[in-house]
N, C-alpha and C. Protein backbone atom coordinates (compact mmCIF):
# COMPACT_ATOMS: atom_id res chain seq x y z
N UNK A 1 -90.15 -60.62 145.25
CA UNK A 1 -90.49 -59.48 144.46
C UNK A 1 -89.75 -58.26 145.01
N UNK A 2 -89.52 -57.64 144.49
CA UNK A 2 -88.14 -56.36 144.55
C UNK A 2 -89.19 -55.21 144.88
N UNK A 3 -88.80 -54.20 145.76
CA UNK A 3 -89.48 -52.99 145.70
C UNK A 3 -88.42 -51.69 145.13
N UNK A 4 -88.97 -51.81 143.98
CA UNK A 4 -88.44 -50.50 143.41
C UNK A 4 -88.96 -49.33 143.53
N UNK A 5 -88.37 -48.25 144.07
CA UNK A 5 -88.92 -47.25 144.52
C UNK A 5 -88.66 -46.08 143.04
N UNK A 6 -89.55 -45.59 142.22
CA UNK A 6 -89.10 -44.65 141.50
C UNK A 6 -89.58 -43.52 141.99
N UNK A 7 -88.53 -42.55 141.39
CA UNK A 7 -89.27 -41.03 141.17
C UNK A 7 -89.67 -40.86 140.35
N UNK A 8 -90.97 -39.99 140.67
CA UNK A 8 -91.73 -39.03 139.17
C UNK A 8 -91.18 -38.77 138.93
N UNK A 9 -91.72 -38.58 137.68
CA UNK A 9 -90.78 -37.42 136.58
C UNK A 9 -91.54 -36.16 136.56
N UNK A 10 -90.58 -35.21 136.87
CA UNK A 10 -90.67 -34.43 136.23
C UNK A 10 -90.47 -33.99 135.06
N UNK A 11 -91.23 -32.37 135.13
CA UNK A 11 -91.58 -31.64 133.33
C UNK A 11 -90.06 -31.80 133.22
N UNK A 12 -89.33 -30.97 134.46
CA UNK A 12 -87.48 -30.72 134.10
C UNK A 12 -87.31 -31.92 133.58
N UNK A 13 -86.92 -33.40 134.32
CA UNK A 13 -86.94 -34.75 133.85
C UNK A 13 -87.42 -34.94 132.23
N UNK A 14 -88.39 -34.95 132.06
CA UNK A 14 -88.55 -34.91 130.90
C UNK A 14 -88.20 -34.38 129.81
N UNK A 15 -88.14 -33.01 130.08
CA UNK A 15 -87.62 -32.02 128.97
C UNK A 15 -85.96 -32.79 128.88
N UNK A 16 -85.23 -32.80 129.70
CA UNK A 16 -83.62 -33.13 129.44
C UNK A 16 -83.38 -34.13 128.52
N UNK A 17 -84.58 -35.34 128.92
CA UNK A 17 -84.59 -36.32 127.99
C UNK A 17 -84.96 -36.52 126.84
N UNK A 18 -85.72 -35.24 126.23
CA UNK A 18 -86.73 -35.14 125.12
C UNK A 18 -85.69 -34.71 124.15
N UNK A 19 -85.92 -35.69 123.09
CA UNK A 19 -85.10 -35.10 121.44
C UNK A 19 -85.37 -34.04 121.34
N UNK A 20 -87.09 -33.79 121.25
CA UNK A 20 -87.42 -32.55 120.61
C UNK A 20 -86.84 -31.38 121.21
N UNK A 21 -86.57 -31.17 122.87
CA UNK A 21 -85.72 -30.81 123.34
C UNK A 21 -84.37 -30.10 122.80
N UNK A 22 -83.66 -31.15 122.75
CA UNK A 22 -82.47 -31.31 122.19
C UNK A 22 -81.86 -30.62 121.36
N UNK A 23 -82.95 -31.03 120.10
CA UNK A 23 -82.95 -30.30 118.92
C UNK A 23 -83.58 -28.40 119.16
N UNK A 24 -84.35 -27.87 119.63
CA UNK A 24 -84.28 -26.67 120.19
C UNK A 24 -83.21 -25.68 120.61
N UNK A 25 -82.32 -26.82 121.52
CA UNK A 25 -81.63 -26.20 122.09
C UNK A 25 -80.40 -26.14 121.20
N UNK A 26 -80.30 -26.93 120.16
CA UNK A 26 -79.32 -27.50 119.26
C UNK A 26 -80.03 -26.11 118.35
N UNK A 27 -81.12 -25.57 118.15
CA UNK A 27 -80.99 -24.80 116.93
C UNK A 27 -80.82 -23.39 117.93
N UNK A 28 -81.03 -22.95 118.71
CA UNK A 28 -81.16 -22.03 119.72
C UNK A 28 -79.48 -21.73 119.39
N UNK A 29 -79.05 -22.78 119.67
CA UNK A 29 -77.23 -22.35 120.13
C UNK A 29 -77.11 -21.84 118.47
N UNK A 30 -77.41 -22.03 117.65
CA UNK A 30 -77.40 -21.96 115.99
C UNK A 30 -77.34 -20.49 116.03
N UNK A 31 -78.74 -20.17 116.45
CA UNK A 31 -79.37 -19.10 116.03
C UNK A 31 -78.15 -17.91 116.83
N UNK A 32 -77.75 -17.93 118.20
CA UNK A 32 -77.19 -16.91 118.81
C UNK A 32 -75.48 -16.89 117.89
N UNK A 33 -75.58 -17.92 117.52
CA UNK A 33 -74.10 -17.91 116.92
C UNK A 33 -74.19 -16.93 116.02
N UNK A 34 -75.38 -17.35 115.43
CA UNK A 34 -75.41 -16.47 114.23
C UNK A 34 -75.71 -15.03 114.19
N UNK A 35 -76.16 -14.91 115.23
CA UNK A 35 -76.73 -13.35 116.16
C UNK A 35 -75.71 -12.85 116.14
N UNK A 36 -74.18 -13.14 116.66
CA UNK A 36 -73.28 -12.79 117.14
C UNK A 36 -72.31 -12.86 115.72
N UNK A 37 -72.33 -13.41 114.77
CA UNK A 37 -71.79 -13.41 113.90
C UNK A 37 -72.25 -11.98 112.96
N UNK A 38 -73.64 -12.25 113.11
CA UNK A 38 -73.90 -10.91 111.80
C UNK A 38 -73.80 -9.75 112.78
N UNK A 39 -74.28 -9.51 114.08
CA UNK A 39 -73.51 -8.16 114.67
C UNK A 39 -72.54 -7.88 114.93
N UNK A 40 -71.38 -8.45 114.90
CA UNK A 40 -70.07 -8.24 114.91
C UNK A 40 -69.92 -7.49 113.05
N UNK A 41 -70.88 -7.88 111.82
CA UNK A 41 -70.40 -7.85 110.60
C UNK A 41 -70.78 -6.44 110.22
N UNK A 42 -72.08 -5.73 111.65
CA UNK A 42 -73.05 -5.02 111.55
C UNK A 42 -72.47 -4.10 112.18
N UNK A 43 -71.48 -4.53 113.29
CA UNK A 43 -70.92 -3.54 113.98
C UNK A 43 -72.23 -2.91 115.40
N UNK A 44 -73.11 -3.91 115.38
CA UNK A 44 -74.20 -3.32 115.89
C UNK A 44 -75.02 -4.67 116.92
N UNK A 45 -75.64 -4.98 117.89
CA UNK A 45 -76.48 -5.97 118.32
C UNK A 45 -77.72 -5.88 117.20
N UNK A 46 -77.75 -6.86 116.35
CA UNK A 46 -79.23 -7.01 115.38
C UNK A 46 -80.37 -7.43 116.11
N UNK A 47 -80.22 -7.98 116.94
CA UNK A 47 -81.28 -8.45 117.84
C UNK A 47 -81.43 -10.19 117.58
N UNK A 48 -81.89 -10.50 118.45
CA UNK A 48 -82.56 -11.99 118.31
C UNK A 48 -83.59 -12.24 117.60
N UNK A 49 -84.46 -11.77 117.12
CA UNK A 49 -85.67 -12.18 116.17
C UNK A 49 -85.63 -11.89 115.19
N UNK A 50 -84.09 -10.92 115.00
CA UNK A 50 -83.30 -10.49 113.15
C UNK A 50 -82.61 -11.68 113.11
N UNK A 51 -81.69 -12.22 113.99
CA UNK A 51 -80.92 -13.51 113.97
C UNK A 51 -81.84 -14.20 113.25
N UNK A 52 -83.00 -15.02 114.20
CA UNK A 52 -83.78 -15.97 114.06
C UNK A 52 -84.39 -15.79 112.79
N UNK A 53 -85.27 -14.73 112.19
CA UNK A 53 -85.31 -14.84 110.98
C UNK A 53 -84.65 -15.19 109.88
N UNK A 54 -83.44 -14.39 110.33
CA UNK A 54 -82.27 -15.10 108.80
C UNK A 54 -81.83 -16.22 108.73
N UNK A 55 -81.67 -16.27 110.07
CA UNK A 55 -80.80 -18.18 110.16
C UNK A 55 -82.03 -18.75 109.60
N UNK A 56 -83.48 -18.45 110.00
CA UNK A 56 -84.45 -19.66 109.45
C UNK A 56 -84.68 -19.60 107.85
N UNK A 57 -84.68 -18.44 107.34
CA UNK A 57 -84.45 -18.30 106.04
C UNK A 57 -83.38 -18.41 105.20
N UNK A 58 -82.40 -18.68 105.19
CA UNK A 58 -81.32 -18.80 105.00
C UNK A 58 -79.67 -19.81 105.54
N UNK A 59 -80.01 -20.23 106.26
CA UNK A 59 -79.31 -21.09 107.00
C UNK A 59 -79.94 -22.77 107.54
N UNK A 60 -81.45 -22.85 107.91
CA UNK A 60 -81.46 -23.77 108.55
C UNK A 60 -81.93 -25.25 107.96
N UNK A 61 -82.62 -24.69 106.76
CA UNK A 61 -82.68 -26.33 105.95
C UNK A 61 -80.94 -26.68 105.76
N UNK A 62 -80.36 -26.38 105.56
CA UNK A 62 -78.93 -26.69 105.01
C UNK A 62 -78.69 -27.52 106.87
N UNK A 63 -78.70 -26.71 107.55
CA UNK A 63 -78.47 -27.13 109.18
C UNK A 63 -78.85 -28.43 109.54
N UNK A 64 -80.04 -28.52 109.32
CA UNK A 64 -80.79 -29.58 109.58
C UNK A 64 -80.65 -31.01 108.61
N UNK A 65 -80.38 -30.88 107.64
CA UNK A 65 -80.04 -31.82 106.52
C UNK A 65 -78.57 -32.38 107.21
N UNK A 66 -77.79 -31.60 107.60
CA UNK A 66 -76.33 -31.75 107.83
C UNK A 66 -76.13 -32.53 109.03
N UNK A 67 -77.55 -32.05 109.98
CA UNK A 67 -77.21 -32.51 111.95
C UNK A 67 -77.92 -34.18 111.34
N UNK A 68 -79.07 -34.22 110.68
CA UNK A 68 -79.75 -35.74 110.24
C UNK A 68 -78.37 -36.60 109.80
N UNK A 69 -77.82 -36.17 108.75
CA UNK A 69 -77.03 -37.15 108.21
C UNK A 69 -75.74 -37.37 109.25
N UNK A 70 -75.22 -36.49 109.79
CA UNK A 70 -74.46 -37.00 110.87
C UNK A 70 -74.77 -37.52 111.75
N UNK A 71 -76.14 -37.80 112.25
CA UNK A 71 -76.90 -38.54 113.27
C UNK A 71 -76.81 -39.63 112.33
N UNK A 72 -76.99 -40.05 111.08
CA UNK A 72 -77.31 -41.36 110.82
C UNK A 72 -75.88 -42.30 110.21
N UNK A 73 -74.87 -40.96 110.03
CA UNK A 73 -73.70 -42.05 110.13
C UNK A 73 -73.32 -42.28 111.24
């Protein structure tokens, strides 16, 4: 019989491995793009929770439809 020694996991451990994760950080990078896109258009920093609103209204069903189907081809 083998002694395998593991490590806990950690929350960090876990989180790295977690889709749901993933996908956060996958809409996070979305959202600043887009931060940086409309204040450059604004000539101004809009802020992050002007970003996040618009991208979610306006941008992220389309996002999300697009990241699924390229995950499933």
């Amino acid at each position: 019989m083998s002694d395998v020694h593991q490590e806990p996991k950690t929350d960090a451990d876990l989180a790295a491995r977690s889709s749901l994760y993933a996908e956060f950080l996958a809409e996070r990078e979305e959202i600043l793009r887009h931060k940086w896109i409309e204040s450059e258009k604004a000539g101004r920093d809009i802020g992050f929770e002007r970003a996040l609103i618009d991208w979610t209204r306006h941008h992220r069903a389309r996002w999300r439809l697009l990241r699924r189907s390229a995950k499933a081809a």
